[in-house]
Protein backbone atom coordinates (compact mmCIF):
# COMPACT_ATOMS: atom_id res chain seq x y z
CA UNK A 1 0.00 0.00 0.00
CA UNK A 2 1.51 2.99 -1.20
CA UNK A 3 5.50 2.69 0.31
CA UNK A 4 4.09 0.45 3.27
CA UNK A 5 5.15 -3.39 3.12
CA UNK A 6 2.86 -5.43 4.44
CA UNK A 7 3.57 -9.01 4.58
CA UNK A 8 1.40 -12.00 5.93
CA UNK A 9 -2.50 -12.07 7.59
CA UNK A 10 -0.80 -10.17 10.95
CA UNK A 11 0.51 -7.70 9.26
CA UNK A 12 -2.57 -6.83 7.41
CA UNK A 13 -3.80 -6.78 10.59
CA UNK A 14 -1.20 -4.36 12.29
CA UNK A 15 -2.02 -1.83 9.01
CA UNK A 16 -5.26 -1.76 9.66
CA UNK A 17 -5.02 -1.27 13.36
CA UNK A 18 -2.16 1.62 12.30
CA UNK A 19 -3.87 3.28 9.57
CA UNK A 20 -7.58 2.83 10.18
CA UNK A 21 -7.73 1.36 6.58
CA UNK A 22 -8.40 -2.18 5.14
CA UNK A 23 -6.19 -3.61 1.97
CA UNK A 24 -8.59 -3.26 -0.93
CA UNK A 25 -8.64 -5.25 -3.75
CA UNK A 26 -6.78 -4.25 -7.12
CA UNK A 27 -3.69 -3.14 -5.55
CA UNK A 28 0.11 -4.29 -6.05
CA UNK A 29 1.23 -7.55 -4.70
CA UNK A 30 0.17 -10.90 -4.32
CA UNK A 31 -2.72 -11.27 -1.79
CA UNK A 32 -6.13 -12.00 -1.11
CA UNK A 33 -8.52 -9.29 0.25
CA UNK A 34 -11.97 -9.88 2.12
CA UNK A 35 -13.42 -6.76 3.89
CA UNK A 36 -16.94 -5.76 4.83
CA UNK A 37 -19.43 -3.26 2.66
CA UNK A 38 -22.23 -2.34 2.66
CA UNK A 39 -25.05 -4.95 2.82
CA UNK A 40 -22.21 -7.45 2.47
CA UNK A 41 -18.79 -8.62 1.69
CA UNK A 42 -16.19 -7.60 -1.28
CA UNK A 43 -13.30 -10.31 -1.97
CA UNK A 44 -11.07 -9.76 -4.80
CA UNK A 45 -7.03 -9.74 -4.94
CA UNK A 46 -4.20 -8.12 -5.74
CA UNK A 47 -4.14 -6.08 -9.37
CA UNK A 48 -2.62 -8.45 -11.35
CA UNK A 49 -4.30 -11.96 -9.75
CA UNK A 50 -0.75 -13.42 -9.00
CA UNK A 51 -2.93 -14.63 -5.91
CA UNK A 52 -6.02 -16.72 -7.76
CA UNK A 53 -9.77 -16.75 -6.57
CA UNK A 54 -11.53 -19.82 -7.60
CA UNK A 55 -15.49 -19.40 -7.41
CA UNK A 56 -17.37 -22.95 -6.87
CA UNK A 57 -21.38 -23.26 -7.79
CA UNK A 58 -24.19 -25.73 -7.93
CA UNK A 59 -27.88 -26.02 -6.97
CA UNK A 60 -27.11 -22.76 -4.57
CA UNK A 61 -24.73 -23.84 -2.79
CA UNK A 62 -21.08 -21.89 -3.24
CA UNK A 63 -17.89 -21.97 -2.03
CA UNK A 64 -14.86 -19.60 -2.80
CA UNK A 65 -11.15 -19.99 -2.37
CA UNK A 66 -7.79 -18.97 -2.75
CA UNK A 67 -6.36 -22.16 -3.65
CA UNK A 68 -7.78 -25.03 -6.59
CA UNK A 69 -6.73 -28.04 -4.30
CA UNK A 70 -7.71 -26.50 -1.15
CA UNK A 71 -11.61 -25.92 -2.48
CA UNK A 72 -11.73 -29.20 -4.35
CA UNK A 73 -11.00 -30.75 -0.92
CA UNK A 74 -13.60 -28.84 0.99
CA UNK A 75 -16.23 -29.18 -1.87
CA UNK A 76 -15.60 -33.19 -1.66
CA UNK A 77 -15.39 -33.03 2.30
CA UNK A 78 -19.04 -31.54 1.86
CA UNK A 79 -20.41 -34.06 -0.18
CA UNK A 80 -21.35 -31.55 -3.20
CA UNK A 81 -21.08 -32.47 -6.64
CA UNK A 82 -18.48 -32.25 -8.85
CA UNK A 83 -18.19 -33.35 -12.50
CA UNK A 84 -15.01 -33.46 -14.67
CA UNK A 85 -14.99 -31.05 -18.00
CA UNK A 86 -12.77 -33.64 -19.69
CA UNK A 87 -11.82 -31.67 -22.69
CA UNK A 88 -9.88 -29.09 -20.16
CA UNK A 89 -8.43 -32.14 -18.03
CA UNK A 90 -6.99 -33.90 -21.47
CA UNK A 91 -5.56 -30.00 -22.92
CA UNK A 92 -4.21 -29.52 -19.06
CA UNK A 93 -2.31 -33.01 -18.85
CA UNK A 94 -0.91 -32.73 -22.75
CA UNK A 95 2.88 -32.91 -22.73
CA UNK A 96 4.94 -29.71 -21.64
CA UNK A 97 1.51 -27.88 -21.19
CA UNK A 98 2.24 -25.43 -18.02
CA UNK A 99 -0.90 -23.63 -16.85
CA UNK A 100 -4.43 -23.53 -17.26
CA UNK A 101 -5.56 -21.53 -20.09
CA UNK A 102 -9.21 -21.34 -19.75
CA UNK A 103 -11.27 -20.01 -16.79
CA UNK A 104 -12.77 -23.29 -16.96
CA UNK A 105 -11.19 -25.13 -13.93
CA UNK A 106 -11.48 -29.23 -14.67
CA UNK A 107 -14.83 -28.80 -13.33
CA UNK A 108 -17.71 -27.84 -14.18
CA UNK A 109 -18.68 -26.19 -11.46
CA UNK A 110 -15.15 -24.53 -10.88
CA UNK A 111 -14.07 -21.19 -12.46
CA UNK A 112 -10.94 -19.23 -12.13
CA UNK A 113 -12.10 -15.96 -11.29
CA UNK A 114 -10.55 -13.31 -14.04
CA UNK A 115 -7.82 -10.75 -12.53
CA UNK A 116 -10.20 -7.95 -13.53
CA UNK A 117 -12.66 -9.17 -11.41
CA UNK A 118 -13.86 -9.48 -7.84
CA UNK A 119 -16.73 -10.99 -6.05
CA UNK A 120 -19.63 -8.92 -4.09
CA UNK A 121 -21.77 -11.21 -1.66
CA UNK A 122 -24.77 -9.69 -0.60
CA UNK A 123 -27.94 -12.28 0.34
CA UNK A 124 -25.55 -14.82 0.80
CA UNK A 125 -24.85 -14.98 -2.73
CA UNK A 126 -21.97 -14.25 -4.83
CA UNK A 127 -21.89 -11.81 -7.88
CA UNK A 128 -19.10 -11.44 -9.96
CA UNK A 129 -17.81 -7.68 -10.66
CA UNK A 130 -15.53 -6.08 -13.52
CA UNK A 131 -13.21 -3.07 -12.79
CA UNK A 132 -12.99 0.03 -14.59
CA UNK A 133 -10.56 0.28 -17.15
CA UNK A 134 -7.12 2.02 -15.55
CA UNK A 135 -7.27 6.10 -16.65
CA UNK A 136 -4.29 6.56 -19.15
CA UNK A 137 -2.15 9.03 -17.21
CA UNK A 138 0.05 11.53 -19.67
CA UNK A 139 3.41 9.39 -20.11
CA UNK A 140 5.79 11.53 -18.26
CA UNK A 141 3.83 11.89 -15.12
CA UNK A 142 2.88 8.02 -15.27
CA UNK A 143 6.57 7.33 -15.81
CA UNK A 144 7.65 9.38 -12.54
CA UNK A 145 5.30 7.98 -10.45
CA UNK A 146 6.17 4.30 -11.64
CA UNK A 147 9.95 5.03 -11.19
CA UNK A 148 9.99 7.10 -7.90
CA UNK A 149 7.38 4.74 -5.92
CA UNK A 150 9.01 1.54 -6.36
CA UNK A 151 12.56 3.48 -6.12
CA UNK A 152 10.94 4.33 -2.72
CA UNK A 153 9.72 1.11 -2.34
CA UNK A 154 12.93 -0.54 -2.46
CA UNK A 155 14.21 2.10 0.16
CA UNK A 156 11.65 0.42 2.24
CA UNK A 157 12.47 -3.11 2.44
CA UNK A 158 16.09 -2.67 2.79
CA UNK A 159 15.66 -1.25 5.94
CA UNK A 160 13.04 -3.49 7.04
CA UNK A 161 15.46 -5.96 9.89
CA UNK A 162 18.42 -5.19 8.46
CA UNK A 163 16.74 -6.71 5.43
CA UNK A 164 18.67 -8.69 2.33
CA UNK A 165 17.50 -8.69 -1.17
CA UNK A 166 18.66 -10.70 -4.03
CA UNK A 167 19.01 -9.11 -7.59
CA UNK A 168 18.79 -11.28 -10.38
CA UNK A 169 20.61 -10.11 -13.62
CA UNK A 170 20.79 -12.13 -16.90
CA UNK A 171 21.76 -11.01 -20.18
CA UNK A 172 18.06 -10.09 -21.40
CA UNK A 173 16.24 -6.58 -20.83
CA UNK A 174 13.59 -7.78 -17.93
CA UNK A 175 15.99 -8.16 -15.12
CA UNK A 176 18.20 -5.33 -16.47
CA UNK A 177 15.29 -2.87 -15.88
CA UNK A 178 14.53 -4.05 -12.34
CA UNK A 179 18.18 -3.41 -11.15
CA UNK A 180 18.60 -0.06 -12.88
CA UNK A 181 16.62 0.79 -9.37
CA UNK A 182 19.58 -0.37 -7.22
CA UNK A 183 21.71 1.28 -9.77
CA UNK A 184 20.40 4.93 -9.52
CA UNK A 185 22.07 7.84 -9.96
CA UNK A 186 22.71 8.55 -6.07
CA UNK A 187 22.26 5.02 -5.05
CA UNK A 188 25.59 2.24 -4.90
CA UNK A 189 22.53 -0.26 -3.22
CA UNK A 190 24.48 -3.02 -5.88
CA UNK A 191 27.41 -2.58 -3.97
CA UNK A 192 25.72 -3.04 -0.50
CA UNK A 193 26.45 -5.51 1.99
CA UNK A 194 23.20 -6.55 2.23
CA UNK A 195 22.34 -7.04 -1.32
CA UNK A 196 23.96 -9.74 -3.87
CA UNK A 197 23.77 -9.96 -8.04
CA UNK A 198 23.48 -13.10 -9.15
CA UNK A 199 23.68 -14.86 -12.92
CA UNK A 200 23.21 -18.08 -13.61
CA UNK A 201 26.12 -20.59 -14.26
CA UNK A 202 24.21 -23.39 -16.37
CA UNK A 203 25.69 -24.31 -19.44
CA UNK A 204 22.60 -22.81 -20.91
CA UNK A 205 23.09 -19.57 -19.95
CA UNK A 206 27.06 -18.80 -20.86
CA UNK A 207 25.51 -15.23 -22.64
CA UNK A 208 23.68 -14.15 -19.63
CA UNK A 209 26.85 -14.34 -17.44
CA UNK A 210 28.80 -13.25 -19.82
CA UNK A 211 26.73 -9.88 -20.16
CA UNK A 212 25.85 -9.52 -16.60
CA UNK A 213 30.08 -9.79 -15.66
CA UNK A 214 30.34 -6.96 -18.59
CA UNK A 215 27.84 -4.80 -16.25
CA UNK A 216 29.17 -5.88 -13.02
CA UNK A 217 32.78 -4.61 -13.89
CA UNK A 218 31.02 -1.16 -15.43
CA UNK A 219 29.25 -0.25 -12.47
CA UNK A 220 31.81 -1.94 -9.85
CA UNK A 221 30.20 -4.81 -8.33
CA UNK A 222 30.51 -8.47 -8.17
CA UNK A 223 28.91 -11.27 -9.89
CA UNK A 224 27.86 -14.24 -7.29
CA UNK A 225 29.49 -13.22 -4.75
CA UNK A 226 29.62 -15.67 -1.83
CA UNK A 227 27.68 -14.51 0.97
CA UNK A 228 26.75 -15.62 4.20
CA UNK A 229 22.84 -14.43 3.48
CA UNK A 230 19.81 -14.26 6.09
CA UNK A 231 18.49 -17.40 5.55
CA UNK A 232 14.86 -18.07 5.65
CA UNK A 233 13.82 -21.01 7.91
CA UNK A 234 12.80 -24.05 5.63
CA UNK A 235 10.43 -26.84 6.32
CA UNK A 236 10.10 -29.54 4.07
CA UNK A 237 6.83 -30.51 4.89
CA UNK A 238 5.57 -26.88 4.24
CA UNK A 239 7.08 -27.29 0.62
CA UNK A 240 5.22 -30.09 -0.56
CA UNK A 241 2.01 -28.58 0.85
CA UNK A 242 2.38 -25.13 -0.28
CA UNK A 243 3.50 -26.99 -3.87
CA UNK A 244 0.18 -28.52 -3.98
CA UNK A 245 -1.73 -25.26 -1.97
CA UNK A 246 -0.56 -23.28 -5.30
CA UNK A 247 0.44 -25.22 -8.06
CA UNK A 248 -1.61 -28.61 -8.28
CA UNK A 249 -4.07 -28.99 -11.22
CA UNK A 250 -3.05 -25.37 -12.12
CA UNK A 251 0.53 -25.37 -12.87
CA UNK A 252 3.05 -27.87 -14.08
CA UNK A 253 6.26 -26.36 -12.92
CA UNK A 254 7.69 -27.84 -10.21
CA UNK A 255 9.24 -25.11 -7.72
CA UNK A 256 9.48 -26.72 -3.57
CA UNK A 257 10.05 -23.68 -1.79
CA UNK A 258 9.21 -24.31 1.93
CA UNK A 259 9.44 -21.22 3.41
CA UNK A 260 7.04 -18.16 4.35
CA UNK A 261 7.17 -14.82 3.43
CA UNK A 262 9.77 -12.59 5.30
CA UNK A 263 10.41 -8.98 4.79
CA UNK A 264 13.94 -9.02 5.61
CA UNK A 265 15.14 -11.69 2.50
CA UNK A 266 14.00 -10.35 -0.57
CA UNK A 267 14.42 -11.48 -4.59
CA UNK A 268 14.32 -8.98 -6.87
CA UNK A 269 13.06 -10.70 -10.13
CA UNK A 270 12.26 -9.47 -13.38
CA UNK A 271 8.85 -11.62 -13.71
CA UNK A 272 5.78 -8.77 -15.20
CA UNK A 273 7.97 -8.15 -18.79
CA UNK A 274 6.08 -10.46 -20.87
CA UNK A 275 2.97 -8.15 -19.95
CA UNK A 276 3.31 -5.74 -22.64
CA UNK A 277 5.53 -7.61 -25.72
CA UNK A 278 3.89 -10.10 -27.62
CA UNK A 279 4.83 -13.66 -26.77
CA UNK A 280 1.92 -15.43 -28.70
CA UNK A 281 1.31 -15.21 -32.61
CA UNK A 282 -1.90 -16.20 -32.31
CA UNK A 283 -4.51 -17.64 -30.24
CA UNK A 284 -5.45 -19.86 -31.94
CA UNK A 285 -1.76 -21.70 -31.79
CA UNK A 286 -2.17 -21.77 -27.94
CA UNK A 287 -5.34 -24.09 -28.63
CA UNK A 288 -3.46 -26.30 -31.24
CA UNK A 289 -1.04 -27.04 -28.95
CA UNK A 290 -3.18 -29.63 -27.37
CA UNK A 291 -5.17 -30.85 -30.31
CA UNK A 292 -2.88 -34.09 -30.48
CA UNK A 293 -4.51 -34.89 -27.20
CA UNK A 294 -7.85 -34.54 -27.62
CA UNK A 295 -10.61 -36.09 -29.96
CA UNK A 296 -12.11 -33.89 -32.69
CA UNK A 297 -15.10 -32.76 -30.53
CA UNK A 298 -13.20 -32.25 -27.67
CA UNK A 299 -10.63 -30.02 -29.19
CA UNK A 300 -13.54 -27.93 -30.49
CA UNK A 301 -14.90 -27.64 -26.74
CA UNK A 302 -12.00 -26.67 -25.57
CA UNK A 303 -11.02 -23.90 -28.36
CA UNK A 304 -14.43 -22.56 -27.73
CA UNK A 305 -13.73 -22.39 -24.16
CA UNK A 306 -10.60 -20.49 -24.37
CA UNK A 307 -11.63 -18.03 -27.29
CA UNK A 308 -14.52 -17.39 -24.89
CA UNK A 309 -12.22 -16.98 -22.29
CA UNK A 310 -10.19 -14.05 -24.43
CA UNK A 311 -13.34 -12.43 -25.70
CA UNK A 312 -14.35 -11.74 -21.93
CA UNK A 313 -11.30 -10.19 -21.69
CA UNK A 314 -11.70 -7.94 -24.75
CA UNK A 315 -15.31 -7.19 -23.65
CA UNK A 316 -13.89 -5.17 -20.27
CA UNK A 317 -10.37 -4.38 -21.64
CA UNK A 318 -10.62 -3.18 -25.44
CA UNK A 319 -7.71 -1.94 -28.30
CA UNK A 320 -5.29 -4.32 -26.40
CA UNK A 321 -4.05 -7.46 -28.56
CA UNK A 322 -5.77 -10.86 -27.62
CA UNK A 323 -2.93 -13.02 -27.19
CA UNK A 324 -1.61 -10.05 -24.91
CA UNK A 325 -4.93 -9.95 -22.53
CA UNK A 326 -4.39 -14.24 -22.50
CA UNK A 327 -0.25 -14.11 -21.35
CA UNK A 328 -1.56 -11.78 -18.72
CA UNK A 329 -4.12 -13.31 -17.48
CA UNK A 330 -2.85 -17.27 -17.35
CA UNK A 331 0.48 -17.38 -18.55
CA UNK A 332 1.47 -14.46 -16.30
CA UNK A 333 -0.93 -15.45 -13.28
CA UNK A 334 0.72 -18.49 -12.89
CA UNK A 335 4.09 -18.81 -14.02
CA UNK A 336 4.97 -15.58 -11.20
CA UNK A 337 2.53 -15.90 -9.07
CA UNK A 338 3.85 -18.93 -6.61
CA UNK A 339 6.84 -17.71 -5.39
CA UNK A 340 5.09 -14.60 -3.81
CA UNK A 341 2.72 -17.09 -1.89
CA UNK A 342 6.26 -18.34 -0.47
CA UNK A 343 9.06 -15.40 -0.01
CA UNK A 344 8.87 -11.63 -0.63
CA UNK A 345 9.58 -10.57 -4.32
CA UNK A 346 10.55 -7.37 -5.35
CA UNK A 347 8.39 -6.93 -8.83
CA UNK A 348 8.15 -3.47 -10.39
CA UNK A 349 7.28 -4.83 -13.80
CA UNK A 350 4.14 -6.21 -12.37
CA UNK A 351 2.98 -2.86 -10.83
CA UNK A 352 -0.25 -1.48 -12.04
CA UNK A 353 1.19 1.72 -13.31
CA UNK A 354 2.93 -0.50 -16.05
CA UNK A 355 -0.87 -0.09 -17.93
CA UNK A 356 -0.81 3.32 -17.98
CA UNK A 357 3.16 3.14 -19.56
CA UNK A 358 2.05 0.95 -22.05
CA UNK A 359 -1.40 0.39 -22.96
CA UNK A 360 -1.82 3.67 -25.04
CA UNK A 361 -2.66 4.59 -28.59
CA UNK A 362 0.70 6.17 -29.13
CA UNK A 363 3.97 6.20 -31.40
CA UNK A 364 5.67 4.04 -28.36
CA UNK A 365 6.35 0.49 -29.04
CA UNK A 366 5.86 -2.25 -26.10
CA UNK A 367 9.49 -1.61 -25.06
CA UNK A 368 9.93 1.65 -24.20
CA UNK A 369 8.77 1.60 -20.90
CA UNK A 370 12.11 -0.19 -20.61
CA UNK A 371 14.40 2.07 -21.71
CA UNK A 372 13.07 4.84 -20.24
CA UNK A 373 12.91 3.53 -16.90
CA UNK A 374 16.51 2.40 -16.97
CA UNK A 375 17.33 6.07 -18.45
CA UNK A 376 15.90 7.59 -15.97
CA UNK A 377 17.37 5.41 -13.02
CA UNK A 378 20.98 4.65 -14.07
CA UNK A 379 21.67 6.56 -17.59
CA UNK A 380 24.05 4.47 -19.93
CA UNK A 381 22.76 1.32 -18.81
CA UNK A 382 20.48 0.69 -21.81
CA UNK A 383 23.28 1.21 -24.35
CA UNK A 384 25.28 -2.33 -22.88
CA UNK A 385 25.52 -5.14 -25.00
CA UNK A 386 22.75 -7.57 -24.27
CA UNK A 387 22.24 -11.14 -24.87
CA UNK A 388 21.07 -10.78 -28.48
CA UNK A 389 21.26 -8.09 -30.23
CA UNK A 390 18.01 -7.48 -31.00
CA UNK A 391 17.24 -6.69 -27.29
CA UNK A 392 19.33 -3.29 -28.03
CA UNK A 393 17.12 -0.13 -27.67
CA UNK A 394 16.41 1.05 -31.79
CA UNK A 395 16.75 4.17 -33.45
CA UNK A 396 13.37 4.77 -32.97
CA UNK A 397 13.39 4.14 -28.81
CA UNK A 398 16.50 6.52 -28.64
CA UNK A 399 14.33 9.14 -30.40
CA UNK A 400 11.66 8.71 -27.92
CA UNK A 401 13.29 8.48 -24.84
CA UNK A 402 11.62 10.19 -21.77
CA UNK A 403 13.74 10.71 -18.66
CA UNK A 404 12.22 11.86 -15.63
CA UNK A 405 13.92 13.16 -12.12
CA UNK A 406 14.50 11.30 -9.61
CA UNK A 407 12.83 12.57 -5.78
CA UNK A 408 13.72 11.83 -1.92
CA UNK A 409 12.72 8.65 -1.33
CA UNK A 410 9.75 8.40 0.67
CA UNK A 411 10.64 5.13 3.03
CA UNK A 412 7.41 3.43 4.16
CA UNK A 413 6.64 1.32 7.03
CA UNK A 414 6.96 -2.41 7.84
CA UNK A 415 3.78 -4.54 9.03
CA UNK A 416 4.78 -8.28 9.44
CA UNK A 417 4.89 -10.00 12.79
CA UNK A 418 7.93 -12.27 13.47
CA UNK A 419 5.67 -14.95 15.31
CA UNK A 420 4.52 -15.78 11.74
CA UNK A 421 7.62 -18.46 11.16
CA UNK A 422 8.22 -22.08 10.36
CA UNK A 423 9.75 -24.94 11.85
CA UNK A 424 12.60 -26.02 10.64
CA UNK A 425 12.71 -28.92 9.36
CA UNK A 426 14.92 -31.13 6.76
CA UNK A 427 16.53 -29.48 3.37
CA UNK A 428 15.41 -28.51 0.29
CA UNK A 429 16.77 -32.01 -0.95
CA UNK A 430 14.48 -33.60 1.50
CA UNK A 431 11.71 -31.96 -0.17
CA UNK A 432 12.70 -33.19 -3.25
CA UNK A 433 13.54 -36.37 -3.32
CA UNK A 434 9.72 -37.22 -1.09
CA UNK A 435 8.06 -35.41 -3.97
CA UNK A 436 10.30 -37.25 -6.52
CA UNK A 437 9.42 -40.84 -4.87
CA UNK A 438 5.85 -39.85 -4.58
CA UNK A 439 5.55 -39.42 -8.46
CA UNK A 440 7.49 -42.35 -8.90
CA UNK A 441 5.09 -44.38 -6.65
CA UNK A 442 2.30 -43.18 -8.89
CA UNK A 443 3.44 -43.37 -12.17
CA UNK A 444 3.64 -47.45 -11.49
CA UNK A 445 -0.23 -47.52 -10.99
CA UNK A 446 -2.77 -48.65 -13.76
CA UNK A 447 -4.38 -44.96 -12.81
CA UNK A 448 -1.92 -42.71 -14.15
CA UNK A 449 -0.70 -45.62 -17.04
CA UNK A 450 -4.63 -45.05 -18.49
CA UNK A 451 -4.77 -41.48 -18.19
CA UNK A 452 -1.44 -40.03 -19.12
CA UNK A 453 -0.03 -39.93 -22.70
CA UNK A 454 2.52 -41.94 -23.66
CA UNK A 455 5.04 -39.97 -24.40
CA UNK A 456 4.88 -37.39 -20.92
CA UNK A 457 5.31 -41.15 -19.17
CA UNK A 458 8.25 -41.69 -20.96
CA UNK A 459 9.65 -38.24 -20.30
CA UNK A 460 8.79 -38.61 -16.52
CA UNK A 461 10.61 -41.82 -16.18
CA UNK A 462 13.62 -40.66 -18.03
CA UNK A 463 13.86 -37.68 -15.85
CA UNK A 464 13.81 -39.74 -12.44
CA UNK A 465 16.43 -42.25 -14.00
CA UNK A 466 18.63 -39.23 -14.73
CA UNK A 467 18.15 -37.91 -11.58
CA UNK A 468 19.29 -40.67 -9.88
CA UNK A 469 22.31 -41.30 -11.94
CA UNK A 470 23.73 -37.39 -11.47
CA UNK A 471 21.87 -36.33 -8.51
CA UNK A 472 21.75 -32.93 -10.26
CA UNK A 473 17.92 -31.59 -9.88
CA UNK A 474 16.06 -31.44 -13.43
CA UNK A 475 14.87 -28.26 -14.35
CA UNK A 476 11.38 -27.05 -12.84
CA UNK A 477 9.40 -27.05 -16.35
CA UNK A 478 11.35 -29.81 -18.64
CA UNK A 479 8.65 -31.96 -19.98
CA UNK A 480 9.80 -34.86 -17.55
CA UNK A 481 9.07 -32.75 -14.12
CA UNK A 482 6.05 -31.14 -16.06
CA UNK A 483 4.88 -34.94 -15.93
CA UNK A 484 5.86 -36.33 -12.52
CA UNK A 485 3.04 -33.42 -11.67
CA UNK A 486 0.44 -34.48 -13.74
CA UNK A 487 0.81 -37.69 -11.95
CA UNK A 488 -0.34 -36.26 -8.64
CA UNK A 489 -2.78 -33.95 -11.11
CA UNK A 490 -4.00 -37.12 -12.30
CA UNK A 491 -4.36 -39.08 -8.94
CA UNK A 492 -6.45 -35.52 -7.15
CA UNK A 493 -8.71 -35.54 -9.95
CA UNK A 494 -9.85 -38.73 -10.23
CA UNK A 495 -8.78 -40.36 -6.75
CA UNK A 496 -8.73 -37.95 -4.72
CA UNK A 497 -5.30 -37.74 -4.31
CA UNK A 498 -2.05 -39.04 -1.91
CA UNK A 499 -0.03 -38.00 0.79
CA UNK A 500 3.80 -37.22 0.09
């Protein structure tokens, strides 16, 4: 709120008790809001819907919820019906399919609420509600309140506990952008003590580091650096649960995190970029890519389903490209929005004030927000070398650079209480390896062998032999760890599920 940081269900708390307000829906973060009106309740989330609201219906009875697992198991604990929607379950457990792309939800009676959208009970009943449509702010004043609130922002969590925050930088624009705000002009926050850069070292990534060293040795800090960081307490346990609390049925990636929200250990990520460049030619190609999997009709149900979904979109949000308003609202949704459930994420490219930056019938391209931000912050940094060269600011976003001052930052307050902690308990590894053996346990039963394809079988076996023979952890969304989830997909939706 504002330059405030509140973290957790106590600290909302705390803010309210401190500033006589509650946390309304639509603002930026990752949360879930519930607060009384008049004649009822609103519940909505945070702007972008990085946390989800699910909305369950039948014969009058409803049931809402944060979580897809979490209200399956309460709708089945209550004995109300459920019924498959088997086109969405066969597109959903295709091969190297990542996220829902519907608002349909396996079940009939289950929708994924859209980010634009909250829910108003009044009677006891449940109405679903559209925001307005963002005013579009003239650029230069949008552009100075983007930069100089999360520049305060920032301000604000590194003195939160002596608080650490981790910057990732790559060789691509996204992550660039996000540390051009440790990087400003009266700022050396890169150099800190109690902040770290890091690049990746896979063999995969040999450009990012190579780029992110070239920056590192401009502005005079250091790559990786080995650092005794605050650690957050880990419970392996709590991984597995919050894995299935936010991913299961909803999000193939696996990511075990096992830890809760803390203001004072903080990643800085790039996630939000893909908001406002195209990543999709068409929408129509998103459908395709499960037509192997499904019969004729069934394909057809499900295209319908998810060009329905997009022209509800384009009904509340028009003069924005379809296969934009779909990356935003699944692609985007999920893909960044479990970490946040599970440690504090610094994310300026997923503010709000992005839409008025970009959305606009102007001569700007989807990249200059970009280049103007990092212009503004740290001025040279847009002219390094990137990755690929087509990453490189053009002629035309030199010509139409805006640069804005920077002000004082304005350094908020903290609300988070410290009871709010884990357990520890066991390693990361320990998580992994009871997940791993879980899948594997599945995968042997007649089950998962009828349901899943042939080929994501084959890809989750491979990946647990090769796992075993390196001990080196796959990566989180190769088609073989994609499928060791659809196994416990497969075994909630039609059994119920199985404790790991």
């Amino acid at each position: 709120m504002g330059t405030d940081l509140v973290v957790g269900e106590l600290g909302a708390q705390e803010f309210f008790e401190e500033r006589s307000t509650s946390i309304p829906h639509g603002e930026d973060g990752c949360y879930v809001s519930a607060y009384p009106t008049h004649g009822g309740w609103t519940v909505g989330t945070d702007y972008r819907g990085l946390s989800k609201l699910f909305l369950y219906r039948s014969d009058g009875v409803w049931a809402i919820g944060s979580s897809w697992y979490k209200l399956v198991k309460y709708v089945r604990s209550a004995g109300w019906p459920l019924t498959l929607t088997e086109d969405t379950v066969a597109a959903y457990l295709n091969k190297g399919k990542a996220e829902l792309s519907a608002f349909d939800a396996h079940f009939h009676q289950i929708r994924l609420i859209p980010s634009i959208a909250h829910l108003e009970i009044r009677d006891f009943k449940p109405e679903i509600r559209y925001r307005k449509i963002l005013e579009v702010k003239e650029y230069s004043n949008a552009l100075s309140e983007f930069v100089n609130l999360w520049r305060s922002r920032l301000y604000t969590i590194l003195q939160a506990n002596d608080g650490f925050i981790q910057f990732d930088l790559s060789g691509g624009i996204d992550s660039r952008t996000v540390i051009a705000f440790a990087l400003s002009r009266d700022s050396s926050l890169a150099r800190a003590e109690r902040t770290r850069v890091v690049s990746s070292r896979a063999p995969w990534a040999v450009d990012d580091l190579r780029v992110a060293e070239e920056i590192a040795g401009y502005y005079g800090f250091e790559i990786n650096r080995a650092q005794a960081k605050t650690a957050a307490i880990h419970n392996e346990y709590e991984a597995i649960r919050g894995w299935k609390e936010d991913c299961l049925g909803v999000y193939n990636p696996v990511y075990l995190y096992g830890t809760r929200p803390a203001p004072n250990v903080v990643h800085a990520h790039g996630a939000g970029g893909g908001n406002f460049r195209p990543t999709y030619r068409s929408i129509d190609g998103v459908a395709r890519r499960a037509q192997p999997y499904l019969s004729k009709d069934s394909f057809e149900q499900w295209r319908a389903k998810l060009v329905d979904s997009v022209d509800l979109l384009l009904g509340h949000q028009p003069g924005i490209s379809p296969e934009l308003l779909h990356y935003r609202e699944f692609r985007n949704r999920f893909h960044f929005g479990h970490r946040p459930h599970r440690s504090l994420v610094f994310m300026p490219l997923e503010s709000k004030l992005t839409d008025s930056l970009t959305d606009r019938n102007d001569q700007r391209n989807s990249r200059q927000l970009y280049f103007d931000v990092m212009e503004s912050l740290c001025p040279g940094l847009m002219y390094m070398k990137f990755d690929l060269p087509d990453k490189s600011p053009t002629e035309e976003n030199i010509a139409s650079l805006t640069e804005v001052s920077l002000t004082e930052p304005r350094v908020g307050a903290v609300f988070w209480d410290s009871r709010d902690t884990l357990e520890p308990q066991g390693t990361r590894a320990d998580a992994f390896t009871r997940w791993v053996e879980g899948a594997e346990t599945l995968l042997s039963t007649k089950l998962i062998a009828d349901f899943m394809p042939l080929e994501t079988m084959e890809a989750a076996k491979g990946t647990i032999a090769a796992w075993r023979g390196s001990a080196t952890r796959p990566k989180s969304d190769s088609p073989g760890m994609q499928g060791l989830a659809n196994a416990y997909a497969i075994d909630f939706l039609m059994n119920g599920g199985s404790e790991v």
